[in-house]
N, C-alpha and C. Protein backbone atom coordinates (compact mmCIF):
# COMPACT_ATOMS: atom_id res chain seq x y z
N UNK A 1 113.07 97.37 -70.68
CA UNK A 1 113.70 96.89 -69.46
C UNK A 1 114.87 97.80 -69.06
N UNK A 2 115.83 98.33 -69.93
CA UNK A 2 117.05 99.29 -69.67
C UNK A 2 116.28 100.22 -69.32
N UNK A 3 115.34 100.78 -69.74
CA UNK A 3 115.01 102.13 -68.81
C UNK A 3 114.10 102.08 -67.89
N UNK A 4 112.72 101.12 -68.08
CA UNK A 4 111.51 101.45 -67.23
C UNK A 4 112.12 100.55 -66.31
N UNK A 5 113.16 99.38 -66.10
CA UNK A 5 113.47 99.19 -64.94
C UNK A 5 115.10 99.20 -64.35
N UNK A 6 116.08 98.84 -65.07
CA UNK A 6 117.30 99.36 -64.93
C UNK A 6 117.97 100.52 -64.40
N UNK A 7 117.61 101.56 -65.22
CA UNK A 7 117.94 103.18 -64.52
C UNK A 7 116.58 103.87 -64.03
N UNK A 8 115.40 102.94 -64.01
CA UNK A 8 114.50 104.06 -63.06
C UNK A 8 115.15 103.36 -61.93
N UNK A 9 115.31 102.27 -61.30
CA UNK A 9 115.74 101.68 -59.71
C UNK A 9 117.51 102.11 -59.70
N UNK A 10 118.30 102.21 -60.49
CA UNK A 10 119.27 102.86 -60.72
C UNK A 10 119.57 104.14 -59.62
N UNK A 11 118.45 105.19 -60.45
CA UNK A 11 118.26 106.50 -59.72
C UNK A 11 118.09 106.67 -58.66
N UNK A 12 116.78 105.71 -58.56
CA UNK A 12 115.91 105.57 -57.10
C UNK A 12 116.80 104.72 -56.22
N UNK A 13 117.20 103.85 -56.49
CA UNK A 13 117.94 103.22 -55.15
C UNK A 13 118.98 102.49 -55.78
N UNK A 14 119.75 103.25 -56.11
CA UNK A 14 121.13 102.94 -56.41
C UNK A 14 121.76 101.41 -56.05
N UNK A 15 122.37 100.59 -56.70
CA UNK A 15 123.00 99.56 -56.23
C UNK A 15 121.89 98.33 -55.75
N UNK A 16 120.50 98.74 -55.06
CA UNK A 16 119.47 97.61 -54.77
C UNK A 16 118.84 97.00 -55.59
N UNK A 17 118.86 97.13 -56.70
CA UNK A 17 118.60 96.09 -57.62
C UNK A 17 119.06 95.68 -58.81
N UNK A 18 119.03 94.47 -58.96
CA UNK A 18 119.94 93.47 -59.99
C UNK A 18 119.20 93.37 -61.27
N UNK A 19 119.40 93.53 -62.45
CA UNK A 19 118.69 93.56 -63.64
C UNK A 19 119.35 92.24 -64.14
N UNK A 20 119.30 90.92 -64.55
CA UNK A 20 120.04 90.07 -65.42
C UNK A 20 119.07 90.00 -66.47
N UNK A 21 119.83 89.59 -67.24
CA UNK A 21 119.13 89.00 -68.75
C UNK A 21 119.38 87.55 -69.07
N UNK A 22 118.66 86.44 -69.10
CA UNK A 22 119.54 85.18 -68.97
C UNK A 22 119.04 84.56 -70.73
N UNK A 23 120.28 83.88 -71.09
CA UNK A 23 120.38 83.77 -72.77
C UNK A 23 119.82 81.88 -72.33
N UNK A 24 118.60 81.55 -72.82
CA UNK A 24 117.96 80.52 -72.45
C UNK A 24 118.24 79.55 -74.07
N UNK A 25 118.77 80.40 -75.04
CA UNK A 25 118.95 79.45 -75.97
C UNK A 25 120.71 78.73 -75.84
N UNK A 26 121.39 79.40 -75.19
CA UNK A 26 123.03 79.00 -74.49
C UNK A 26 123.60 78.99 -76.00
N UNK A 27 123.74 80.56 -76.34
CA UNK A 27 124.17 81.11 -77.68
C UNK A 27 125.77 81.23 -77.36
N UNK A 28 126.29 81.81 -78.68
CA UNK A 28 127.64 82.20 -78.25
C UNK A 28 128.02 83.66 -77.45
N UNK A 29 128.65 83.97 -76.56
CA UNK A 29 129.14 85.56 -76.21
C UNK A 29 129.13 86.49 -77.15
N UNK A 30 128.93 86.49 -78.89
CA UNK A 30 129.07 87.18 -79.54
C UNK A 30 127.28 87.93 -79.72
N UNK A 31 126.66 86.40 -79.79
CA UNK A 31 125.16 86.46 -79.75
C UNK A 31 124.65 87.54 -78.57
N UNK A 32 125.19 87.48 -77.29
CA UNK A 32 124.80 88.39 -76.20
C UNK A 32 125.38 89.57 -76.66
N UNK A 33 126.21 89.89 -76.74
CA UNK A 33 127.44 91.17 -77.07
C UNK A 33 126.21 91.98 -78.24
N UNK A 34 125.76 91.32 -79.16
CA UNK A 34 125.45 91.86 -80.44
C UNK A 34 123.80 92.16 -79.78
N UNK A 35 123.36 91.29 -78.75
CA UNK A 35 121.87 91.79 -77.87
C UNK A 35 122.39 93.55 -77.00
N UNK A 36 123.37 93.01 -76.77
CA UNK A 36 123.48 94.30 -76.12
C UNK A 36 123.69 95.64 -76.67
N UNK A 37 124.30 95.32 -78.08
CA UNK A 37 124.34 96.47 -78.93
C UNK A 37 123.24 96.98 -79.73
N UNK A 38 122.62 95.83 -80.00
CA UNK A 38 121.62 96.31 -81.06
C UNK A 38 120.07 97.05 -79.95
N UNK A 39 120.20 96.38 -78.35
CA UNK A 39 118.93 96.92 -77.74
C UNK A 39 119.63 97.84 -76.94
N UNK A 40 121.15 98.29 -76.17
CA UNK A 40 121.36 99.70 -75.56
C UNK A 40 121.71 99.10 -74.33
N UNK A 41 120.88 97.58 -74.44
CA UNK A 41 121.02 97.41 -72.88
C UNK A 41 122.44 97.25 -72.17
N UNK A 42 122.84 97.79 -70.71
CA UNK A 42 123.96 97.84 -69.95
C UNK A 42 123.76 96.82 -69.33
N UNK A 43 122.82 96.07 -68.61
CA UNK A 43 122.92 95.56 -67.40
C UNK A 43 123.05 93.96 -68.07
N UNK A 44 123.89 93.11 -66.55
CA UNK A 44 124.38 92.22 -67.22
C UNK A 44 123.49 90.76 -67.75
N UNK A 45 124.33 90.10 -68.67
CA UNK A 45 123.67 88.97 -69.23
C UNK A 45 124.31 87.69 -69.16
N UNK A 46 123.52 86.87 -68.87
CA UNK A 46 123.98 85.68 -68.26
C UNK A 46 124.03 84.30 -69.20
N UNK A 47 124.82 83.74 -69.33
CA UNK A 47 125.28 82.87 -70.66
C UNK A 47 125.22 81.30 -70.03
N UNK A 48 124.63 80.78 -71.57
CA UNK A 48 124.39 79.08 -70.84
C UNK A 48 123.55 79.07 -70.15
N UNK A 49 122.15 79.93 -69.88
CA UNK A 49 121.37 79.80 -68.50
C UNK A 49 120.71 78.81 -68.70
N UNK A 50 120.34 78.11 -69.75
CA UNK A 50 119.58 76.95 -69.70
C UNK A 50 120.49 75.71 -69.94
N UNK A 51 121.40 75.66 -69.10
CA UNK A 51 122.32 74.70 -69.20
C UNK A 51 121.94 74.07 -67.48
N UNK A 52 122.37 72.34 -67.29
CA UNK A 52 122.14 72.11 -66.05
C UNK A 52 123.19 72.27 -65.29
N UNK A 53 124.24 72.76 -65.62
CA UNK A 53 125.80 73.27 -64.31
C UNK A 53 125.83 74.72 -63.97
N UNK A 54 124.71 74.44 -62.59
CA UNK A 54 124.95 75.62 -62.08
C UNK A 54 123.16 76.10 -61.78
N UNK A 55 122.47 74.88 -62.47
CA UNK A 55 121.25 75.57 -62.05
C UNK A 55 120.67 75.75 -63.68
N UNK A 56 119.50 75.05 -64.12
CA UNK A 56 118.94 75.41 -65.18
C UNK A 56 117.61 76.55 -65.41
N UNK A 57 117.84 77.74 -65.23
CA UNK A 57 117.14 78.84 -65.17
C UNK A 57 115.80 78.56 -65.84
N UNK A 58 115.67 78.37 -66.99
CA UNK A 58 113.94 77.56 -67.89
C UNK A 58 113.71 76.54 -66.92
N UNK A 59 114.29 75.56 -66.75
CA UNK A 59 114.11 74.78 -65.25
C UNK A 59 113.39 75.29 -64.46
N UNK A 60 114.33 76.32 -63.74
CA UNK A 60 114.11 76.64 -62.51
C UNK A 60 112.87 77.83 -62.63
N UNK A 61 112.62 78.69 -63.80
CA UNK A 61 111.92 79.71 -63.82
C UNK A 61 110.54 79.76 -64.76
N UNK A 62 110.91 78.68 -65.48
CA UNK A 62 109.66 79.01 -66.80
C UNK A 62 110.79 79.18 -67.79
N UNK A 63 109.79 79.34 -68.69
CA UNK A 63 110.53 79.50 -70.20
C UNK A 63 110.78 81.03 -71.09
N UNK A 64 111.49 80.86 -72.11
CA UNK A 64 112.15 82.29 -72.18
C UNK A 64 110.98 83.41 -72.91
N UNK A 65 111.41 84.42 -72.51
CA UNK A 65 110.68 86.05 -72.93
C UNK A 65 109.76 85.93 -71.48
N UNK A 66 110.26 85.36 -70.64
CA UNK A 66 109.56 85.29 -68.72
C UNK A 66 110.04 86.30 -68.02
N UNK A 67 109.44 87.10 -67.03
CA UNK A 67 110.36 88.05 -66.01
C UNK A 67 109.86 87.47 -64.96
N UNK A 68 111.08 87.08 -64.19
CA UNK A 68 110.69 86.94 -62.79
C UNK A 68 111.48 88.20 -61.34
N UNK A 69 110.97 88.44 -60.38
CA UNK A 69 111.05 89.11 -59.37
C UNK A 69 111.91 88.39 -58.41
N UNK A 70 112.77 88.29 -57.85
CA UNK A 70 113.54 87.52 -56.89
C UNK A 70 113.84 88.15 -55.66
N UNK A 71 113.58 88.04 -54.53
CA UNK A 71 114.10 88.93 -53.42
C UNK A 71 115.43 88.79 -52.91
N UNK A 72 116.08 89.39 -52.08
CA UNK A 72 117.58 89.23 -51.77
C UNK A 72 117.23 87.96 -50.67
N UNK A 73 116.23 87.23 -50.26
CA UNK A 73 116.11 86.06 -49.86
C UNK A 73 116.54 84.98 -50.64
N UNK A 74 115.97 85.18 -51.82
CA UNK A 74 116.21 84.29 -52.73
C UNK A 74 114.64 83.58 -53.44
N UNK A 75 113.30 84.76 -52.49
CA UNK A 75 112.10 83.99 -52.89
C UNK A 75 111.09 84.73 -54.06
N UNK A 76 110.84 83.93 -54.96
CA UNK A 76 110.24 84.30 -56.13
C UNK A 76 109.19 85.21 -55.98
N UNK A 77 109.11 86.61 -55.85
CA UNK A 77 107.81 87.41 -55.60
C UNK A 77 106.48 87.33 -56.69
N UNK A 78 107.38 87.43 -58.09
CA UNK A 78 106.69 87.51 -59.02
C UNK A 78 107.01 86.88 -60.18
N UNK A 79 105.85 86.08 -60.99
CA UNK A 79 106.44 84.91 -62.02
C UNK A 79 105.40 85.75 -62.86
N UNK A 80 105.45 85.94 -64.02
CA UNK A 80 104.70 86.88 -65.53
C UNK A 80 103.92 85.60 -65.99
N UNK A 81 104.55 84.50 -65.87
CA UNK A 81 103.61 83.24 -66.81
C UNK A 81 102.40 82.89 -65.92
N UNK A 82 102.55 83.11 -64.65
CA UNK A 82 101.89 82.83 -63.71
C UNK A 82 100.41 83.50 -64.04
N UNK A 83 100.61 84.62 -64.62
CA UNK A 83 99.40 85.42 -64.38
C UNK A 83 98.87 86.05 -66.32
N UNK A 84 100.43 85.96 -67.17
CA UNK A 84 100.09 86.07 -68.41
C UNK A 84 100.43 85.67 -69.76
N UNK A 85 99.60 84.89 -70.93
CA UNK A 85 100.19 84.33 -71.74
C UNK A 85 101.70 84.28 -72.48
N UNK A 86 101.95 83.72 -73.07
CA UNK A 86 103.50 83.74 -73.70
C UNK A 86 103.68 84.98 -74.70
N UNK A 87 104.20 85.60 -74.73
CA UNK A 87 104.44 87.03 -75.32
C UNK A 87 103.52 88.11 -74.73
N UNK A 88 103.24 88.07 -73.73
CA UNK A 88 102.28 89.56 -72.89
C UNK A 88 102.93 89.11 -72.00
N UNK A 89 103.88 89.29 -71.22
CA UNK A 89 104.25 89.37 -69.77
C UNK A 89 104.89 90.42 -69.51
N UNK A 90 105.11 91.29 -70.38
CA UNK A 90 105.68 92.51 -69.76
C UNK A 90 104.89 93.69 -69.11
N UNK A 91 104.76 93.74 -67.99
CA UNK A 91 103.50 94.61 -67.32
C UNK A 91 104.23 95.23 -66.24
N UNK A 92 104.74 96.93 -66.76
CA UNK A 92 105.36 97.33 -66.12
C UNK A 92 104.68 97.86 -64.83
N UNK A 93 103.66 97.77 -64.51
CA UNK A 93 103.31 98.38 -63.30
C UNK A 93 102.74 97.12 -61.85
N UNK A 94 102.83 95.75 -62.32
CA UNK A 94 102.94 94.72 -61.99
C UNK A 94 104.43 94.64 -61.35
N UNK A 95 105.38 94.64 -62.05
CA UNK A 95 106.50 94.50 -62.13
C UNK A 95 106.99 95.15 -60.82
N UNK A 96 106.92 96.78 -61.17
CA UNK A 96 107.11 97.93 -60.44
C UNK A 96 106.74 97.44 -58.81
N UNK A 97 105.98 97.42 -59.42
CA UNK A 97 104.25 97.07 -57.65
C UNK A 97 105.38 96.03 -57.13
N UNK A 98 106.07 95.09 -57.20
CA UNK A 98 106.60 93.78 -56.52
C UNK A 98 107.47 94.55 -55.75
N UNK A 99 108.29 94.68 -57.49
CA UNK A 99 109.88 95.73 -56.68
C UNK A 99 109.55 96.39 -55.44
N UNK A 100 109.07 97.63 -55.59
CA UNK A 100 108.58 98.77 -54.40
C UNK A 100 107.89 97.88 -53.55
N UNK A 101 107.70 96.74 -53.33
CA UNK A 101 107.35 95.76 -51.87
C UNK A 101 108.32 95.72 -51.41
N UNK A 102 109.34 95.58 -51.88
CA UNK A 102 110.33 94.87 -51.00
C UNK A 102 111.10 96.05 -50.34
N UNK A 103 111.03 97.50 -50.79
CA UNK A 103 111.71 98.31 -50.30
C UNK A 103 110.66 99.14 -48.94
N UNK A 104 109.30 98.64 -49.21
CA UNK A 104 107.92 99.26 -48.08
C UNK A 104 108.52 98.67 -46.68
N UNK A 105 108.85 99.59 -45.75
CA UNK A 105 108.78 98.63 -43.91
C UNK A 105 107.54 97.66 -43.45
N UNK A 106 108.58 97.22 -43.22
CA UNK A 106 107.33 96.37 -41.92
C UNK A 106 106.89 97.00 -40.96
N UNK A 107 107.35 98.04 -40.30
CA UNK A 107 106.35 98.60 -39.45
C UNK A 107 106.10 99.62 -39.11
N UNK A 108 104.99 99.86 -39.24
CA UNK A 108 103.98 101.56 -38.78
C UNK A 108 103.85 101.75 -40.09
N UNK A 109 103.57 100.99 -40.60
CA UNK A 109 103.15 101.71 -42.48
C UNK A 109 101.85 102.63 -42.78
N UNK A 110 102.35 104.04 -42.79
CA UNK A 110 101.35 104.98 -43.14
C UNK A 110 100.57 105.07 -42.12
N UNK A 111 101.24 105.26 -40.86
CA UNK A 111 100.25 105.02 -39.74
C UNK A 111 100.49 106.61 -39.10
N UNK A 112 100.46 108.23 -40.11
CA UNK A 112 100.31 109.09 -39.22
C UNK A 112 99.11 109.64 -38.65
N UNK A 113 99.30 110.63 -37.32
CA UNK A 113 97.54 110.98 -37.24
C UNK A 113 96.74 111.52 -38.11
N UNK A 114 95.69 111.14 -37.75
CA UNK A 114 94.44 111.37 -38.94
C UNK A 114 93.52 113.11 -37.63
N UNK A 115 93.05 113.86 -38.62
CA UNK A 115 92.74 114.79 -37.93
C UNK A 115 91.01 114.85 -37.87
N UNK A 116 90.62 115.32 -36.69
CA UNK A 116 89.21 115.46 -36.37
C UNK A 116 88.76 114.37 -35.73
N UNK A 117 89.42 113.08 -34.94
CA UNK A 117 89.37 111.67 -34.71
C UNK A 117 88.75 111.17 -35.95
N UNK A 118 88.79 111.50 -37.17
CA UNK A 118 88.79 110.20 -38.29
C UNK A 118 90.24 109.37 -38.15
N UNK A 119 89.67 108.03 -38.60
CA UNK A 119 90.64 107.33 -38.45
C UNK A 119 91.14 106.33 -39.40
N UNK A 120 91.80 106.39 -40.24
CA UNK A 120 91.60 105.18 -41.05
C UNK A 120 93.22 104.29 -41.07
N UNK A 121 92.33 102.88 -40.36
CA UNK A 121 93.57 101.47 -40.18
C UNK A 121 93.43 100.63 -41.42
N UNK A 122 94.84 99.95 -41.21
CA UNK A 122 95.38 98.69 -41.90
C UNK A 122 95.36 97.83 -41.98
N UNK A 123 95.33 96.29 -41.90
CA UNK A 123 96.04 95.50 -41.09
C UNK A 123 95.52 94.08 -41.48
N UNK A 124 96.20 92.75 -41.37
CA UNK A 124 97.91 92.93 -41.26
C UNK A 124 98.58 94.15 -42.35
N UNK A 125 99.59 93.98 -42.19
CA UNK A 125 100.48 95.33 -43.23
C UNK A 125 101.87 94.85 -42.73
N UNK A 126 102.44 94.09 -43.70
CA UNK A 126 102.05 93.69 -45.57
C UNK A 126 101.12 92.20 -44.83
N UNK A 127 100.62 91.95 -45.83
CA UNK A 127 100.26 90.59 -45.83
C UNK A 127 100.31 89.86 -47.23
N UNK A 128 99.75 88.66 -47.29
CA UNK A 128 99.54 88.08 -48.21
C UNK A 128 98.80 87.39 -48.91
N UNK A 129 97.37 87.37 -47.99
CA UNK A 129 96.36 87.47 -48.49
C UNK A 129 95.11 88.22 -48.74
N UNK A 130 95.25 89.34 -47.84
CA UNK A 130 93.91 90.47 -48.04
C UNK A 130 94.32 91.21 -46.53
N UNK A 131 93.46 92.73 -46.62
CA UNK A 131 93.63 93.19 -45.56
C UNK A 131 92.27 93.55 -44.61
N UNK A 132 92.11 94.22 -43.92
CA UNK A 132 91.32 94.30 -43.11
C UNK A 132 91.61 96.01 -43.18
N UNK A 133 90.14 97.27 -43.88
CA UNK A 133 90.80 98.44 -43.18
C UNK A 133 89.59 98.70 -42.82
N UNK A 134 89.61 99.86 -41.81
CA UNK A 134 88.55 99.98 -40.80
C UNK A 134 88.96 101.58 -40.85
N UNK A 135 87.84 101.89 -41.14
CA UNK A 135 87.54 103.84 -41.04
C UNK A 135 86.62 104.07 -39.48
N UNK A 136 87.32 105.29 -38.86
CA UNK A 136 86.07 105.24 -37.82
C UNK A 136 85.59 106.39 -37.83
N UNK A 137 84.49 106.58 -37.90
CA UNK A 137 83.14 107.86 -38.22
C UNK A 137 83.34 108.26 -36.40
N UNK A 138 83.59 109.62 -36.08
CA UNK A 138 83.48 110.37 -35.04
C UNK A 138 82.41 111.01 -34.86
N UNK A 139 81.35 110.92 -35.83
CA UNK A 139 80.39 111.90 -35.78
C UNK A 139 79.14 111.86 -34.96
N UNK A 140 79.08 110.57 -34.43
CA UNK A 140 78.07 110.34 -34.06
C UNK A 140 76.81 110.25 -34.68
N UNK A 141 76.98 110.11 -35.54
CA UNK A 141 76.02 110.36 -36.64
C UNK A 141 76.07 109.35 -38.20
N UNK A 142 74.86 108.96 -38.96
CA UNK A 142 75.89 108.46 -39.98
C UNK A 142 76.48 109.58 -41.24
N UNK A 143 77.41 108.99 -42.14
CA UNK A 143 78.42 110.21 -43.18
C UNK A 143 78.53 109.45 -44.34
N UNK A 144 78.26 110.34 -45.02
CA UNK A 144 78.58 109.67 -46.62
C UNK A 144 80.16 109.50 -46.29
N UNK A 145 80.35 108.28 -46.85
CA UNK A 145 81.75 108.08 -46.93
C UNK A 145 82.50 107.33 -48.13
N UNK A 146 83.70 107.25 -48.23
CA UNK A 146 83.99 106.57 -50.14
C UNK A 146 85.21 105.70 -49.56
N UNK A 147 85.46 104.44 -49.31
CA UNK A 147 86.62 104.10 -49.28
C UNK A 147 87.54 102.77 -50.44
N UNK A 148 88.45 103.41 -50.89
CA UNK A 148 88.86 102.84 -52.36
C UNK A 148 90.26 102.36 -51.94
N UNK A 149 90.52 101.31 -53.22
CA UNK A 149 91.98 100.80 -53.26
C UNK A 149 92.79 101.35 -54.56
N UNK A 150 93.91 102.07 -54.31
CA UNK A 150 94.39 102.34 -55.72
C UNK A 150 95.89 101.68 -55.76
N UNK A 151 96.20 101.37 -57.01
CA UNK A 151 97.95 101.34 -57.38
C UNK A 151 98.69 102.01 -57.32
N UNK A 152 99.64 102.24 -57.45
CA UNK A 152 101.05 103.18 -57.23
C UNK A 152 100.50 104.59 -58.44
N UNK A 153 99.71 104.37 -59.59
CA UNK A 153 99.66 104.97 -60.63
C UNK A 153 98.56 105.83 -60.04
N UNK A 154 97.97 105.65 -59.27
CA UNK A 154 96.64 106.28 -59.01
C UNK A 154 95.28 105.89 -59.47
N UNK A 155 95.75 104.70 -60.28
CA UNK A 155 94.56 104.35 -60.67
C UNK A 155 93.39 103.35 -59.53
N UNK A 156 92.13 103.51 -59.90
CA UNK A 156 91.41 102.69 -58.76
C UNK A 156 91.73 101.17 -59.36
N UNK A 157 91.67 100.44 -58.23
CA UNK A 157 91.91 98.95 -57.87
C UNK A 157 90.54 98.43 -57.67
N UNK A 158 89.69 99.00 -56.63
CA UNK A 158 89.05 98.12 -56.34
C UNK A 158 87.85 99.65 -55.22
N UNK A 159 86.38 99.65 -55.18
CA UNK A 159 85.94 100.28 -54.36
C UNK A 159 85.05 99.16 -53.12
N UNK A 160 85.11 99.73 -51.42
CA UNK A 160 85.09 98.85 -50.95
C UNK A 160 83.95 99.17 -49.92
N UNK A 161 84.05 100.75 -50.19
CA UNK A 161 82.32 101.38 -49.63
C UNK A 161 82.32 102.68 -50.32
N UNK A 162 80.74 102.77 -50.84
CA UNK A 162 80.27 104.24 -51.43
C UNK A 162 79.07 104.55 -51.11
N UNK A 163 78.80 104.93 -49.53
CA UNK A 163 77.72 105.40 -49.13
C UNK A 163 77.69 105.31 -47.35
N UNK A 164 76.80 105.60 -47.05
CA UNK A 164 76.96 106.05 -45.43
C UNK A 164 77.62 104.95 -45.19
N UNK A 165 78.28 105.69 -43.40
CA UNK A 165 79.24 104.88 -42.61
C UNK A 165 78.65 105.30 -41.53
N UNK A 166 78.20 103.84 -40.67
CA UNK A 166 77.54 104.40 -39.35
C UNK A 166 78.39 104.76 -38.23
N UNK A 167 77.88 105.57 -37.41
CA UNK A 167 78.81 106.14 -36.13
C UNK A 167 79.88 104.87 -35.75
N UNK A 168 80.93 105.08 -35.02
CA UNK A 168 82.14 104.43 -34.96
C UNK A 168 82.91 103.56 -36.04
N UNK A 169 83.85 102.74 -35.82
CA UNK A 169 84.39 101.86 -36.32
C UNK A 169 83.29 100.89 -37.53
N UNK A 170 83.54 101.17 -39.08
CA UNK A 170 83.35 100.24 -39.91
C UNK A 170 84.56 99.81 -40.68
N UNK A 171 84.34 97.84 -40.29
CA UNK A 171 85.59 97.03 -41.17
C UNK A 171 85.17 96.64 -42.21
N UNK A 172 86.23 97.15 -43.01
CA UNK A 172 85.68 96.76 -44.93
C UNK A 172 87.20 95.59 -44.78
N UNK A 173 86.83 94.54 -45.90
CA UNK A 173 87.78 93.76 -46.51
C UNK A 173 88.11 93.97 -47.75
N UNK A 174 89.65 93.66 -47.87
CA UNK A 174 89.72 93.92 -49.22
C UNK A 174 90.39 92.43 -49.38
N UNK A 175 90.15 91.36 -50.70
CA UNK A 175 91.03 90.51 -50.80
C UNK A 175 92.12 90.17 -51.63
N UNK A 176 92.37 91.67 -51.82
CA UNK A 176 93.54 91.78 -52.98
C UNK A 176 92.86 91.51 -54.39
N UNK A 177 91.83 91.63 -54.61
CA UNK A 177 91.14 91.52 -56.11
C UNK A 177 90.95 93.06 -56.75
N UNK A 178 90.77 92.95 -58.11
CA UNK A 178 90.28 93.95 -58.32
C UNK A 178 88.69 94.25 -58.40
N UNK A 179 88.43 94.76 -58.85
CA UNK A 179 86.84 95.01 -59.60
C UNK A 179 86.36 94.44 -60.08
N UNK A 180 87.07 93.79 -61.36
CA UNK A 180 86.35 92.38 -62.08
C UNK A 180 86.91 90.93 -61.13
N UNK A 181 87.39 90.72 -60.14
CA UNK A 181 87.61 89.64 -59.05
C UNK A 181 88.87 88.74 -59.27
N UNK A 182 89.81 89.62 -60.05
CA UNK A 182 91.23 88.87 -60.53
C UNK A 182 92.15 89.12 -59.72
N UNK A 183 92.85 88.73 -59.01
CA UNK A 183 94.09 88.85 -57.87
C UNK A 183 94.82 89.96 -58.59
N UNK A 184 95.05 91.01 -58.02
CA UNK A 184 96.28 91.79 -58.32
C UNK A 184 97.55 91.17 -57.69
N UNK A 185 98.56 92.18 -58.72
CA UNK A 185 99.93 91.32 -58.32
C UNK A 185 100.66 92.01 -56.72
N UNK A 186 101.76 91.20 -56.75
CA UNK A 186 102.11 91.54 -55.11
C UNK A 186 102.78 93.29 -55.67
N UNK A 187 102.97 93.72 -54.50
CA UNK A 187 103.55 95.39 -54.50
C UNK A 187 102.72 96.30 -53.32
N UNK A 188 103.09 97.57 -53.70
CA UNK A 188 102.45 98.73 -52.63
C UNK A 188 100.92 99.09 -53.42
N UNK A 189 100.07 99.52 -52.46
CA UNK A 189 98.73 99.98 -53.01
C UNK A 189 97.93 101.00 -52.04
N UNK A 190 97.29 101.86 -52.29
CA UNK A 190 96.78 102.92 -51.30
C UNK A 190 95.40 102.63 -50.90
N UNK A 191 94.81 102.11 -49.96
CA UNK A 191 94.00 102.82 -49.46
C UNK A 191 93.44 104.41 -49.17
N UNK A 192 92.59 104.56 -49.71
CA UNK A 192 91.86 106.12 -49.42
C UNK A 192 90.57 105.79 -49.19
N UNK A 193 90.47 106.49 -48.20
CA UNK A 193 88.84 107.40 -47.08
C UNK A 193 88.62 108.40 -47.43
N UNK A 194 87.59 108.89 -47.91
CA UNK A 194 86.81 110.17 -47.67
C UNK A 194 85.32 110.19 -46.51
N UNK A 195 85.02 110.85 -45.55
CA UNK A 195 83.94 111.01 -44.91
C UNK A 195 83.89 112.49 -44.45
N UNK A 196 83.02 113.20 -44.49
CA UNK A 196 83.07 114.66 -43.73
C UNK A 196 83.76 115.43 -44.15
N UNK A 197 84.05 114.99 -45.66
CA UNK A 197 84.96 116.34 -46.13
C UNK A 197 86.74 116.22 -45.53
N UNK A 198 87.11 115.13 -44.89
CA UNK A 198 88.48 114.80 -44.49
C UNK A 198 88.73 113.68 -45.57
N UNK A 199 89.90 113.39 -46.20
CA UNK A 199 90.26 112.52 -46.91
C UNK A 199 91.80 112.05 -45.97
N UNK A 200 91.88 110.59 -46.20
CA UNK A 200 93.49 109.90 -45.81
C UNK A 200 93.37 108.66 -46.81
N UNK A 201 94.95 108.60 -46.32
CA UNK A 201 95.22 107.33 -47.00
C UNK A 201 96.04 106.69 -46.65
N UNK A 202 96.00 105.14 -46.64
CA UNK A 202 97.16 104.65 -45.67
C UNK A 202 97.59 103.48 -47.01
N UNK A 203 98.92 103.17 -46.97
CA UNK A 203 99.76 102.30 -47.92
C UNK A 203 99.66 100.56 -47.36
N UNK A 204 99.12 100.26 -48.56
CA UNK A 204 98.91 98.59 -48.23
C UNK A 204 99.85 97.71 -48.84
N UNK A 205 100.37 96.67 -48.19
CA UNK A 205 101.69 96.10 -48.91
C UNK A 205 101.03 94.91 -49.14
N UNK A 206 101.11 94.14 -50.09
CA UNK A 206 100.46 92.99 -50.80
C UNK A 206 101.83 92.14 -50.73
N UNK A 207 101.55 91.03 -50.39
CA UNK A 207 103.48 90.65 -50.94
C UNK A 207 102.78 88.81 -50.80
N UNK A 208 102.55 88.51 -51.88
CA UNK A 208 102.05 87.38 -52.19
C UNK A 208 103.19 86.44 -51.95
């Protein structure tokens, strides 16, 4: 947590995000002090959190060794129990994927020109339940074409056509699943087109 998310968002965007650590057993200050020494960690830790003055965090969040995502709204993006047993919730590219939502615009996302009139749309963008992208074949003709979903890592998500695309406009759906049909978590994700030897890619915001 001190490095893969503390000082990587540190670097990257200074000051925009809050790292807490909340002590759910409501130990003594010495107990946190001696967490902080023995794991490196800097960022701060929050004492009594499972106490009811002031808000009971296990209450309010799930129970402890949990990460949750919070926006400067105040709305829960991402809950770890939600999606993985008690001691596996740390999934840094889950995690990541939420964060980097909240910093993606709302508008014109990845919307530069595409060359040769290929075209490949979005939309909605962000949403929150699936998107709608639509490649359009100029050729008049039909084109082998490949259009895929990947994660921030590059890895594939999900493929959504692998084989001809007839002349004009074809709409593929994606519903935020992967391959084996499990909801991915909220965050940024790429769309990529290939047809005719042109490749694009436009950025899809998931924000569950």
């Amino acid at each position: 947590m001190q490095t893969d998310i503390h000082q990587y968002y540190e670097s990257r965007h200074p000051g925009q995000v809050v790292v807490l650590g909340a002590d759910l057993f409501n130990g003594a200050p010495s107990g946190a002090g001696s967490f902080k020494q023995g794991t490196g960690a800097t960022y701060p830790m929050l004492l009594d959190a499972a106490l009811n003055t002031g808000g009971n965090i296990q209450t309010l969040y799930g129970g402890r060794d949990h990460l949750v995502v919070i926006s400067r709204q105040g709305i829960v993006r991402y809950q770890a129990n939600d999606r993985w047993p008690f001691g596996n919730g740390y999934h840094l590219d889950e995690i990541r994927g939420c964060v980097d939502s909240l910093f993606a615009p709302v508008v014109g996302v990845g919307e530069e020109p595409s060359p040769a009139g290929v075209a490949l749309s979005v939309g909605p963008n962000p949403s929150r339940a699936g998107v709608a992208i639509t490649l359009a074949n100029p050729f008049g003709r039909e084109a082998a074409a490949r259009v895929t979903v990947h994660d921030l890592a590059g890895r594939r998500v999900a493929t959504l056509l692998d084989g001809p695309a007839a002349p004009g406009p074809t709409t593929l759906r994606w519903d935020g699943r992967d391959a084996q049909g499990r909801a991915v978590a909220s965050g940024v994700y790429h769309a990529r087109a290939e047809i005719g030897g042109i490749r694009l890619s436009r950025r899809v915001v998931l924000a569950r």
